[in-house]
Protein backbone atom coordinates (compact mmCIF):
# COMPACT_ATOMS: atom_id res chain seq x y z
CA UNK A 1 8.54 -20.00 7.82
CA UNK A 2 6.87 -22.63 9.91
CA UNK A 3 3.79 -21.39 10.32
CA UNK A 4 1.89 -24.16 9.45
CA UNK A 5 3.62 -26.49 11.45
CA UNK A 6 2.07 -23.94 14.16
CA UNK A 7 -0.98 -24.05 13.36
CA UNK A 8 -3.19 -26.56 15.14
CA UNK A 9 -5.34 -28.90 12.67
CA UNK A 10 -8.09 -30.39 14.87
CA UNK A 11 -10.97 -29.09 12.41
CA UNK A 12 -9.22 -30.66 9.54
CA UNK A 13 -8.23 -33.61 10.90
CA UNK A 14 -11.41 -34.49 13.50
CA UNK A 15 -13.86 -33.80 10.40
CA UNK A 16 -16.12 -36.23 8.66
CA UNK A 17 -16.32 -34.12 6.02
CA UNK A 18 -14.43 -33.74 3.74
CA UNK A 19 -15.34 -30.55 2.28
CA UNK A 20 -15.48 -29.29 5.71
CA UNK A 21 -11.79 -30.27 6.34
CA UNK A 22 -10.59 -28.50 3.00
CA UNK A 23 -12.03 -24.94 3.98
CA UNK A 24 -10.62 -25.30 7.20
CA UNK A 25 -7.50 -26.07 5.83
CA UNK A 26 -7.45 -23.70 2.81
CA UNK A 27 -8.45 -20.74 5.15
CA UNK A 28 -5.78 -21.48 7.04
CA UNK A 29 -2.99 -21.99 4.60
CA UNK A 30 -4.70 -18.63 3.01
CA UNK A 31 -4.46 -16.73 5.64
CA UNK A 32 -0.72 -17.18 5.94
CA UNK A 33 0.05 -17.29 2.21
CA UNK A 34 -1.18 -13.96 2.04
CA UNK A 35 0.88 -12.46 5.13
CA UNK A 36 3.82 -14.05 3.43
CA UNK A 37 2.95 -12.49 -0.09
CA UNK A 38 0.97 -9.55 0.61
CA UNK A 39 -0.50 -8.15 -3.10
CA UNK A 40 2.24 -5.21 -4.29
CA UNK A 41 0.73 -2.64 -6.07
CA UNK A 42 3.02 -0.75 -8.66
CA UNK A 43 3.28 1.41 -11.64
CA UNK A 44 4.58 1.20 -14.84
CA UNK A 45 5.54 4.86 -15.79
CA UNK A 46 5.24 4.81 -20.13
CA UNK A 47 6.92 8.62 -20.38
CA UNK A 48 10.36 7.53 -20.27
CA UNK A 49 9.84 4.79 -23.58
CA UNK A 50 13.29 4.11 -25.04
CA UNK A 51 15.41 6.54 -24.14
CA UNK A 52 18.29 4.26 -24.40
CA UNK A 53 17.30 4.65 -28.29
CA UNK A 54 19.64 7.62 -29.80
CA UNK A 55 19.95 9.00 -33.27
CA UNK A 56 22.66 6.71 -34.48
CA UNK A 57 20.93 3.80 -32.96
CA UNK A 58 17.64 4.64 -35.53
CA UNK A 59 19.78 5.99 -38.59
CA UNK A 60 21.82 2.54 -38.33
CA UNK A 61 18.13 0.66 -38.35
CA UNK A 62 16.98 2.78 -40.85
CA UNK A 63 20.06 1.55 -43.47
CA UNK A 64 19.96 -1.84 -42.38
CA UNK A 65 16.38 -2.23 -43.44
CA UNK A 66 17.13 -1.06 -46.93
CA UNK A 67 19.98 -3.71 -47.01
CA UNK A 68 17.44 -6.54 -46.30
């Protein structure tokens, strides 16, 4: 939770440059983001599609789309 109050900033902070500084920092705070967050892979399976949907359910849209 606190890792980058951790972390020790010398190359950011002792830096003249500025650009310099930002890498420094933005590998850091990278580095941990990811370890936080780490990429999830998953699947979306399409086979089971509406299943909730039963006859009734599609007769009943069927006559309400004549009504309209």
């Amino acid at each position: 939770m606190y890792f980058l109050r951790e972390e020790p900033q010398d190359e950011v902070f002792l830096s003249n440059d500025v650009n310099i500084s930002f890498k420094a920092f933005m590998n850091t705070f990278l580095y941990y983001f990811n370890t936080a967050f780490p990429i999830k892979t998953s699947h979306v399976n399409n086979n089971n599609k509406n299943k909730w949907l039963t006859i009734g359910l599609l007769v009943s849209k069927k006559q309400n789309a004549i009504f309209k």
